[in-house]
Protein backbone atom coordinates (compact mmCIF):
# COMPACT_ATOMS: atom_id res chain seq x y z
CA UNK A 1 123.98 66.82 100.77
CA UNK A 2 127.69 65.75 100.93
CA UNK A 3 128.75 62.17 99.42
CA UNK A 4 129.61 59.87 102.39
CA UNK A 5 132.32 57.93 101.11
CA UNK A 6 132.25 53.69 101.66
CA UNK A 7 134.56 51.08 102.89
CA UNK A 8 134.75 48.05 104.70
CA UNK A 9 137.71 48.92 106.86
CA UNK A 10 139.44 52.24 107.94
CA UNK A 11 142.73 52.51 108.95
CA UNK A 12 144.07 55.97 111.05
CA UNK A 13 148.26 55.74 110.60
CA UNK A 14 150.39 55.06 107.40
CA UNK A 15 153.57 53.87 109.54
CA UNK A 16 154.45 50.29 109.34
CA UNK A 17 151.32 48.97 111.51
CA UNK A 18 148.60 50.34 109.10
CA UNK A 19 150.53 49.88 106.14
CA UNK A 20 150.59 46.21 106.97
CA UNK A 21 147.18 45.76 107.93
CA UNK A 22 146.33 47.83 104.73
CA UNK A 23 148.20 45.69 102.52
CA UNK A 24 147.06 41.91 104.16
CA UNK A 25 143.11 43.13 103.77
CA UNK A 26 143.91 44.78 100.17
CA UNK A 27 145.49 41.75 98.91
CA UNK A 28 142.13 39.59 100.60
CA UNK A 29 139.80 41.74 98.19
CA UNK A 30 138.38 43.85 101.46
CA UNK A 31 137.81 47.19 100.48
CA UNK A 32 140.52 49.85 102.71
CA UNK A 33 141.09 52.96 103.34
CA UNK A 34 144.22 54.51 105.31
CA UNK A 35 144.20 57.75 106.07
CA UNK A 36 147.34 59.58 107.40
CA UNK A 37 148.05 63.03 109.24
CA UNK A 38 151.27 63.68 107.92
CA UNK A 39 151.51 64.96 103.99
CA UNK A 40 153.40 61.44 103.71
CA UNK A 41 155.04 58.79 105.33
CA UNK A 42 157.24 59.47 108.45
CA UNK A 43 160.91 59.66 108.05
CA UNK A 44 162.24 59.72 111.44
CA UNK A 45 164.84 57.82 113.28
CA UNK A 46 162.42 55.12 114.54
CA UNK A 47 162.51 51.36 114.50
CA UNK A 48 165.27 50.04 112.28
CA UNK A 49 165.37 46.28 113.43
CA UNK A 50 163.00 43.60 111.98
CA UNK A 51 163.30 40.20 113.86
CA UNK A 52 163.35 37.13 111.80
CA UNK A 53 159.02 36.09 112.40
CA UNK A 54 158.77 39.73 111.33
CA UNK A 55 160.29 38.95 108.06
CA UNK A 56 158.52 35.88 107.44
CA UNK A 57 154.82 37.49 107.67
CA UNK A 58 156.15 40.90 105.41
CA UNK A 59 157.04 37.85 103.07
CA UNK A 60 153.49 37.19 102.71
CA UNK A 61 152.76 40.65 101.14
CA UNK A 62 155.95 40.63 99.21
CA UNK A 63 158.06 42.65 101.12
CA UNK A 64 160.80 41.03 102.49
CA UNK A 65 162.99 41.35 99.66
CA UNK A 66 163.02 44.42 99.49
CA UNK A 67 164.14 44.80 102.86
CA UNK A 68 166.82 42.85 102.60
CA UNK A 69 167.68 44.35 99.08
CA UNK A 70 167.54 47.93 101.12
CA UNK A 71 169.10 46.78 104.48
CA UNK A 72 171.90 44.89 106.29
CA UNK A 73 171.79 41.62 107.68
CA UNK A 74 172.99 41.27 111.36
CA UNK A 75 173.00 37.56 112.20
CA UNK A 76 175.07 38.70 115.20
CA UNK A 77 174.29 40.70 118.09
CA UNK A 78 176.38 42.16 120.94
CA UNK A 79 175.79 42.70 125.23
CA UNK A 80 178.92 44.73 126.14
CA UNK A 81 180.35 45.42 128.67
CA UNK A 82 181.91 49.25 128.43
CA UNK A 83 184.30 49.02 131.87
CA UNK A 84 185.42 46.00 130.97
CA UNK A 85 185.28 45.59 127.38
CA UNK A 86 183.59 41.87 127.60
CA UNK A 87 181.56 40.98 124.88
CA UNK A 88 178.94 38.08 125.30
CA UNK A 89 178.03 37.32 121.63
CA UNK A 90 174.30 35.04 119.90
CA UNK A 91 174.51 34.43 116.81
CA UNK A 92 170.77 33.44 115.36
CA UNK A 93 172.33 30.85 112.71
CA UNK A 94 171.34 28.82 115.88
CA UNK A 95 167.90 29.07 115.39
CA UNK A 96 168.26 28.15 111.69
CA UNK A 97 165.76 25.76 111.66
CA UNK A 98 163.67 27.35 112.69
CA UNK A 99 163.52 29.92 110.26
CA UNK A 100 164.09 30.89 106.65
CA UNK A 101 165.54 34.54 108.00
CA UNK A 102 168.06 33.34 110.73
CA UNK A 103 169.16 37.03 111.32
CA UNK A 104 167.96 40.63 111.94
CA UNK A 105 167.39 43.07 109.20
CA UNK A 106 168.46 46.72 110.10
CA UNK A 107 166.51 48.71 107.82
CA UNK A 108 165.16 52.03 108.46
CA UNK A 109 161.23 51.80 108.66
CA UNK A 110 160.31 54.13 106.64
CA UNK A 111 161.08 52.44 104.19
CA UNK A 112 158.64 49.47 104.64
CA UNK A 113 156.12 52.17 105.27
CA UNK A 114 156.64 53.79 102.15
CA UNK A 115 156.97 50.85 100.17
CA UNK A 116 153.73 49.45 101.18
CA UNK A 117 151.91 52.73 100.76
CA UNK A 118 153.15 52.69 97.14
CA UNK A 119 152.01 48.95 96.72
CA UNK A 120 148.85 50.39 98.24
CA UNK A 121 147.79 52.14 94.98
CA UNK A 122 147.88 48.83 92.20
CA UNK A 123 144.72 47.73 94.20
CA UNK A 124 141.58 49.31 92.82
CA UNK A 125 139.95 48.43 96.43
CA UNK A 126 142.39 50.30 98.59
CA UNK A 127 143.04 53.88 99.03
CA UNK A 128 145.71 56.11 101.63
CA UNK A 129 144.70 59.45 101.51
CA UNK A 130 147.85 61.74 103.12
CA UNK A 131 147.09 65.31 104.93
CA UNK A 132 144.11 64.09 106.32
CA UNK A 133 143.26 63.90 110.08
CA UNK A 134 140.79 61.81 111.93
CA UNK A 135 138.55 64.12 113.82
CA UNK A 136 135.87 62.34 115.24
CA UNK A 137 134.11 58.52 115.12
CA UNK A 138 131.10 57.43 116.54
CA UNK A 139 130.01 53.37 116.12
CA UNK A 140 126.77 52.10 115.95
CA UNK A 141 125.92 48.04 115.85
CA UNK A 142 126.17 47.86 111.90
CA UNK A 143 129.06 50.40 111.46
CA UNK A 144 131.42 53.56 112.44
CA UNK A 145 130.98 57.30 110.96
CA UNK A 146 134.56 58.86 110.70
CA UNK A 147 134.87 62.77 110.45
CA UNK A 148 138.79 63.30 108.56
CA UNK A 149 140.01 66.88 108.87
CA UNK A 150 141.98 68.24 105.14
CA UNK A 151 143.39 71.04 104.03
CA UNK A 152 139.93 71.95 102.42
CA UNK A 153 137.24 70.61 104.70
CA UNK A 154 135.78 67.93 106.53
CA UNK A 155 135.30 64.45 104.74
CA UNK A 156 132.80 61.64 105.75
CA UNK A 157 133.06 58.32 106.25
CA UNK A 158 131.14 55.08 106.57
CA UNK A 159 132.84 52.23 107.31
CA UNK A 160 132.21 48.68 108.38
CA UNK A 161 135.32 48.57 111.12
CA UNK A 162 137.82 51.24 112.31
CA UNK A 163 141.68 50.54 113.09
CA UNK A 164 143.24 52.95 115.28
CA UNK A 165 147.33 52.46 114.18
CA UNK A 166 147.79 56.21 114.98
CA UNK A 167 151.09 56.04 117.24
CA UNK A 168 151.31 56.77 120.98
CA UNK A 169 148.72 59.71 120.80
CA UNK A 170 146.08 58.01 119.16
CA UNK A 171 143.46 59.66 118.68
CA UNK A 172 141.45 56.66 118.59
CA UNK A 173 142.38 55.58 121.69
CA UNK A 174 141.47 58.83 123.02
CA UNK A 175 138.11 58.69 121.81
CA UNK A 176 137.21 55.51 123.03
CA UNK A 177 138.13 56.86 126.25
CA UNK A 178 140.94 53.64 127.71
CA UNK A 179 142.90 53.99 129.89
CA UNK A 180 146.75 53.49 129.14
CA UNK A 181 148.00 52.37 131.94
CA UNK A 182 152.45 52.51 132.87
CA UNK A 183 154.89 54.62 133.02
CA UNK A 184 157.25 57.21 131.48
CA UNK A 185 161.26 56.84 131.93
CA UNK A 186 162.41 59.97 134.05
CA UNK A 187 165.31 60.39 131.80
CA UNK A 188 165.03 61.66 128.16
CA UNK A 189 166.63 59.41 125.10
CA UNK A 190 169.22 60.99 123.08
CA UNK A 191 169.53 59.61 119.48
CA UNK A 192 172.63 60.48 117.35
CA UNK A 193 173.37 59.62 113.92
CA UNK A 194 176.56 59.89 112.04
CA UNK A 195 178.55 58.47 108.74
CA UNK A 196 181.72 58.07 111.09
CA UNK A 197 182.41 54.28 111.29
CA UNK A 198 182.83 53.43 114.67
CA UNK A 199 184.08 50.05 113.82
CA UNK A 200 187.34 51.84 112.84
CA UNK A 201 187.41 52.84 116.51
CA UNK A 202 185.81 49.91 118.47
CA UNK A 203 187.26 46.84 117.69
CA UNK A 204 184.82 43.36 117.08
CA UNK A 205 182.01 45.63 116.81
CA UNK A 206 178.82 44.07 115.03
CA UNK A 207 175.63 46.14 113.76
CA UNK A 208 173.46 45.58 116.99
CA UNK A 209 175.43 46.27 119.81
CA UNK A 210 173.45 47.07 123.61
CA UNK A 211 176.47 48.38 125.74
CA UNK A 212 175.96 48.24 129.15
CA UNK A 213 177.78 51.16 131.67
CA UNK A 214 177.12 52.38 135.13
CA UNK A 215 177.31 55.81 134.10
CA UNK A 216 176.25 56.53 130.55
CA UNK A 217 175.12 53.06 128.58
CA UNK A 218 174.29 53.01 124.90
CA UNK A 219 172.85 51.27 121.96
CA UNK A 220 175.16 51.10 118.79
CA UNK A 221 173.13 50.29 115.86
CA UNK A 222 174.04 49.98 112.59
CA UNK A 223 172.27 50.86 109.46
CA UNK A 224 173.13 51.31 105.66
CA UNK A 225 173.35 54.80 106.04
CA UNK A 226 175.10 55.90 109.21
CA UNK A 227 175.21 54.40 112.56
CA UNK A 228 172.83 55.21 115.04
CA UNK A 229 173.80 56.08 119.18
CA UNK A 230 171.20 56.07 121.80
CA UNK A 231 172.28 57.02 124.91
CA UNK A 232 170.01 58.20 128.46
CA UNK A 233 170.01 62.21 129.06
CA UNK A 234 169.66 64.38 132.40
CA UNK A 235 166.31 64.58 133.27
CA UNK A 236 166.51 68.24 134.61
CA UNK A 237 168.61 69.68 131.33
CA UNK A 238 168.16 71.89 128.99
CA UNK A 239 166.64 70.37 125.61
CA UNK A 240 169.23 73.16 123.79
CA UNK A 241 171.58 71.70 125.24
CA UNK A 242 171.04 68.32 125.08
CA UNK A 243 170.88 69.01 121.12
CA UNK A 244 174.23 70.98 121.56
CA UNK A 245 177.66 70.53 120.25
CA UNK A 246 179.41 70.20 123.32
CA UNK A 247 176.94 67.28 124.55
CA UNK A 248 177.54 65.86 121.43
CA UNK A 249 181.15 65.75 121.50
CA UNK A 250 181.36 64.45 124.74
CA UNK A 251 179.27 61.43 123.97
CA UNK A 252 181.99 60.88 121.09
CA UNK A 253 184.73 61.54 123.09
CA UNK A 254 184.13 58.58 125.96
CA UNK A 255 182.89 57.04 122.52
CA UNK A 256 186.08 56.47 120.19
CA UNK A 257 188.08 58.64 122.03
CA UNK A 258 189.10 61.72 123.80
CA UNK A 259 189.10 65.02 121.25
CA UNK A 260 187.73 63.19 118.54
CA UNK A 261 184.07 63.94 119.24
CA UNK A 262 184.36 67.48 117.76
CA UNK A 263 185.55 65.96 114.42
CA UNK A 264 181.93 63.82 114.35
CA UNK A 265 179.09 65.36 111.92
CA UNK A 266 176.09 64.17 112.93
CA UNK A 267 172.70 64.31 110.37
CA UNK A 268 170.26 63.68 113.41
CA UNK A 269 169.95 64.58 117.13
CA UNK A 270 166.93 63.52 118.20
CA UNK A 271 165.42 64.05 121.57
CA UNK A 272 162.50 61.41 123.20
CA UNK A 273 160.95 59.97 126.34
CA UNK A 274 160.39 56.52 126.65
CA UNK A 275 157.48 54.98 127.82
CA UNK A 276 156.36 51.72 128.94
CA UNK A 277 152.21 51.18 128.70
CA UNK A 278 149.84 48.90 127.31
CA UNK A 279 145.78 50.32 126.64
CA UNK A 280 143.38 48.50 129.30
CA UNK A 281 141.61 46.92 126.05
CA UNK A 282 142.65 47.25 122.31
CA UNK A 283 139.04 46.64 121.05
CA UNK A 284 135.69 48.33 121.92
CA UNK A 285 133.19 47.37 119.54
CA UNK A 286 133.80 47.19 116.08
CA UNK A 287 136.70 49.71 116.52
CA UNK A 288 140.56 48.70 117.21
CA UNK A 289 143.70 49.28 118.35
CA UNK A 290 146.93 48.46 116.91
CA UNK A 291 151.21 48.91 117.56
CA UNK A 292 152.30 51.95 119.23
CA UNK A 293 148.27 52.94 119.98
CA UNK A 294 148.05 50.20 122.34
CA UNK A 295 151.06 49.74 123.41
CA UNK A 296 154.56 51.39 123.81
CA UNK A 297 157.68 49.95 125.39
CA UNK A 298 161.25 51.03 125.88
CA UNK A 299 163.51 50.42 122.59
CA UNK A 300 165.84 47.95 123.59
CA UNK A 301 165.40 44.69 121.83
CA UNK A 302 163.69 46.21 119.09
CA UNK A 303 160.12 45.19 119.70
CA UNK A 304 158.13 48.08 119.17
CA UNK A 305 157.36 48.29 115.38
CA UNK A 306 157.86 44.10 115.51
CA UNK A 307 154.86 43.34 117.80
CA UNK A 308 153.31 46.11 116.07
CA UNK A 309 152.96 44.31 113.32
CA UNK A 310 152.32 41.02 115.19
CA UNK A 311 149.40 43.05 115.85
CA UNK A 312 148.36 43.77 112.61
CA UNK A 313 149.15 40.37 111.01
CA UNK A 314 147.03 38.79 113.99
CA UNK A 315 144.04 41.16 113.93
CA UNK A 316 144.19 40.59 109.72
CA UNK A 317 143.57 36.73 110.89
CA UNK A 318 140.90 37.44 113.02
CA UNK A 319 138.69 40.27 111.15
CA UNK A 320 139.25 38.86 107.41
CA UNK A 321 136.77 35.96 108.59
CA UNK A 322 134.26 37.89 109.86
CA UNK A 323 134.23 40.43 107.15
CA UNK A 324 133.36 37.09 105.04
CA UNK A 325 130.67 35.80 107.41
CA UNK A 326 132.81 33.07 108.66
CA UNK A 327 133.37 33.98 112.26
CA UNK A 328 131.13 35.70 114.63
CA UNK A 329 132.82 39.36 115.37
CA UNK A 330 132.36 39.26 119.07
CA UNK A 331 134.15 36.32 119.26
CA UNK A 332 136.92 37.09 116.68
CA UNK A 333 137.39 40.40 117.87
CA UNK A 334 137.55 39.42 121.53
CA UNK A 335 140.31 36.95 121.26
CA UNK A 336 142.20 39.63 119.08
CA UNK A 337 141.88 41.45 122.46
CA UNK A 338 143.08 38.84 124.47
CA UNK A 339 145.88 37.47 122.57
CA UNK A 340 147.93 40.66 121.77
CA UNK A 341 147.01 42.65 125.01
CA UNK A 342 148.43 39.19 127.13
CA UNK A 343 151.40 38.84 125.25
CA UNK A 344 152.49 42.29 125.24
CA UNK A 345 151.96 41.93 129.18
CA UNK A 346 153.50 38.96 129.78
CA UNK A 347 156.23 39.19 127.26
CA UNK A 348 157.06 42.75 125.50
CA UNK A 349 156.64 44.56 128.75
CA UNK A 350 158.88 42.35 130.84
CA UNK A 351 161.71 41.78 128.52
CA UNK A 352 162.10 45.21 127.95
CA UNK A 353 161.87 45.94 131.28
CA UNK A 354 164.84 43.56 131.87
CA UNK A 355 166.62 44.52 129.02
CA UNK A 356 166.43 48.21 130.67
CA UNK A 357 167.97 46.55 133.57
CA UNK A 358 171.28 44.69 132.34
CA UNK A 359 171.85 47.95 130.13
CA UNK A 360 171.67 50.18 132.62
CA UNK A 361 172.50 49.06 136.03
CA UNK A 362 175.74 49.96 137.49
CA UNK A 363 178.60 47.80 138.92
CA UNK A 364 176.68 47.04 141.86
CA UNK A 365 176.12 43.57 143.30
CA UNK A 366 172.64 43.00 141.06
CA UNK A 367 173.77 44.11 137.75
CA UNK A 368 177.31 41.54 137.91
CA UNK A 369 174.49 38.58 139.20
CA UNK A 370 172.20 39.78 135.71
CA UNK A 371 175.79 39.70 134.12
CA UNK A 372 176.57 36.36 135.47
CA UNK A 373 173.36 35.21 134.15
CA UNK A 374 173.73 36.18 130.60
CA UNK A 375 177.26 34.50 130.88
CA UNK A 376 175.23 31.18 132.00
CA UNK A 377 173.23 31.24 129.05
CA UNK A 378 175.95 32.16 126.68
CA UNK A 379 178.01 29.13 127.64
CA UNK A 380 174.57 26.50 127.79
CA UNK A 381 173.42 25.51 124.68
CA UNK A 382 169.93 24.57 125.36
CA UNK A 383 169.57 28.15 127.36
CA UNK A 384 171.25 29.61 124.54
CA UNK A 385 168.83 28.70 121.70
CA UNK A 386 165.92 29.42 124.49
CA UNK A 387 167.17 33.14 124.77
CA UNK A 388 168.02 33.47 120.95
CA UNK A 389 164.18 32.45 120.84
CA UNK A 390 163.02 34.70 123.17
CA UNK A 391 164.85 37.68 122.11
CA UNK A 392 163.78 36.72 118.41
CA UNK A 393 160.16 36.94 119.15
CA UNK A 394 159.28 33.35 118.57
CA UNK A 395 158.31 32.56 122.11
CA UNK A 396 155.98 36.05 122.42
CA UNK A 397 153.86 34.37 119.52
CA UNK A 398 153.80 31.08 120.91
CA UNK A 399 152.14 32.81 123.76
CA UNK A 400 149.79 34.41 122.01
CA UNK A 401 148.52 31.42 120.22
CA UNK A 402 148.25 29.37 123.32
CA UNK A 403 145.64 32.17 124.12
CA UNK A 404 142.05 31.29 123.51
């Protein structure tokens, strides 16, 4: 009879969510194992911005550094206005003290992924085991028996808890059978990335810029590498096409000017919807959900792979006590539940939402009110430092502890 291999906690997903996790529980003395699909850790053109509360819990494992080491530091970030080139500017030195990292870090997230995965192996307690796919679970009132699919065979595993950080089409989720409840953007995201400086072209530009247009808006991020564009597509096009050259020099073209866009080598062109959902529950028994798995959201304001880990750091506080026998699981577990699924309700979902809004609607009488707006709290200090909050992710967590 096969060995059934033994841990305390499994964790589906070696992105940034389940690296996270991983680390906080290896660190506690809990014994892990994260087990990944991929033959290693994704490197895609994902999340690249890390808000400053972010920063602070990666500090905890030892992390943060390197980030910074490995990325650029954008205190500064940019609503513009393409027709008529206004720029309303924050700056988070505001919120100084507040916080030992007043500033974003664009880093690609890969690397946090990676790094942690590394880190993974100086614990004798914690494992990640790459090419191997979760097949099957099924939970009982002590524990959870994991099937994992490799390139040789099926592998068994007992575990004490199970932590679904398996991306949008988590498998986990699926299982469990919950619901995930929203909906997807009609119009496909084009990402573009290129070694052209655009700040040679676009003057006072700053490494997070959201540009708003009634035609064709865009995000213009910067990091070490290249600069990234993400602009909306035709819904009823051709992928092909939407990959092509000629898309891609028009996008350059209206970008830094006409006839230039043909001169611009890109490394990626990346095609994606965008949705916006949040699971019905992100625990069902001793098994969990965490990040993209239980909830996705559109990319503007960069707080996908953020409350992602908000996720993980929070569920770390609530499971590490009942793995000791401190806290009663139901209860632990539950409020887990409550707190993150809440917040990303009444926070992640509607800021994004708006911040879809003031990107993308046209000239029309409701996008120069939302325009007006921003131009209110730009010139009001106390609103200021409230937005700069917001935007920052300190207020979503404030939520979530006022939770019980």
């Amino acid at each position: 009879m096969a060995t059934v291999e033994r841990c305390q906690v499994a964790i589906a997903g070696a992105g940034p969510v389940g690296t996270v996790l991983a680390t906080l529980l290896a660190q506690a003395g809990v014994d892990v194992v994260v087990f990944e699909a991929g033959s290693e850790c994704a490197q895609d053109l994902r999340a690249s911005t890390f808000h400053p509360p972010t920063l602070e819990m990666l500090d905890r494992i030892g992390i943060t550094d390197m980030l910074i080491e490995k990325g650029l530091k954008a205190p500064i970030y940019h609503w513009r206005d393409r027709e008529t080139g206004d720029v309303i500017d924050f700056d988070l030195a505001e919120i100084a003290d507040v916080t030992k990292y007043p500033f974003r870090i664009q880093c690609e997230q890969y690397h946090l992924s990676q790094g942690l995965a590394e880190g993974l192996g100086k614990y004798p307690n914690a494992k990640v085991r790459f090419s191997s796919r979760l097949l099957t679970f099924e939970q009982d009132a002590d524990g959870v028996d994991v099937a994992i699919e490799t390139m040789t065979g099926i592998d068994k595993l007992r575990c004490d808890f199970l932590v679904g950080a398996d991306g949008a089409n988590s498998i986990v989720r699926k299982w469990l059978g919950i619901e995930f409840d929203g909906f997807t953007y009609p119009e496909r995201f084009l990402t573009l990335s290129t070694e052209v400086e655009l700040a040679d072209y676009l003057p006072n530009l700053c490494y997070v810029n959201y540009v708003s247009d009634p035609d064709e808006w865009l995000v213009l991020l910067r990091v070490p590498s290249v600069w990234r564009v993400l602009v909306p597509t035709d819904p009823e096009a051709d992928e092909d096409y939407l990959r092509s050259d000629e898309v891609k020099n028009g996008i350059f073209d209206r970008l830094i000017g006409e006839g230039k866009g043909k001169d611009v080598k890109t490394g990626h062109r990346t095609l994606y919807r965008v949705h916006q959902r949040v699971a019905k529950s992100f625990r069902e028994g001793r098994v969990m959900l965490c990040g993209d798995a239980a909830h996705l959201n559109n990319p503007l304001g960069g707080f996908g792979m953020n409350s992602g880990i908000h996720d993980a750091v929070n569920l770390f506080e609530k499971l590490l006590p009942v793995i000791e026998g401190k806290a009663d699981m139901d209860a632990n577990l539950s409020l887990y539940d409550r707190q993150r699924r809440e917040v990303t309700h009444s926070f992640t979902q509607m800021q994004t939402k708006a911040n879809m809004a003031m990107i993308k609607g046209g000239q029309d009488e409701a996008h120069q009110k939302r325009r007006e707006n921003m131009l209110a709290i730009k010139a009001d200090p106390e609103k200021r430092r409230a937005y700069m909050l917001r935007q920052a992710m300190f207020e979503s967590l404030e939520q979530a502890a006022a939770i019980t």
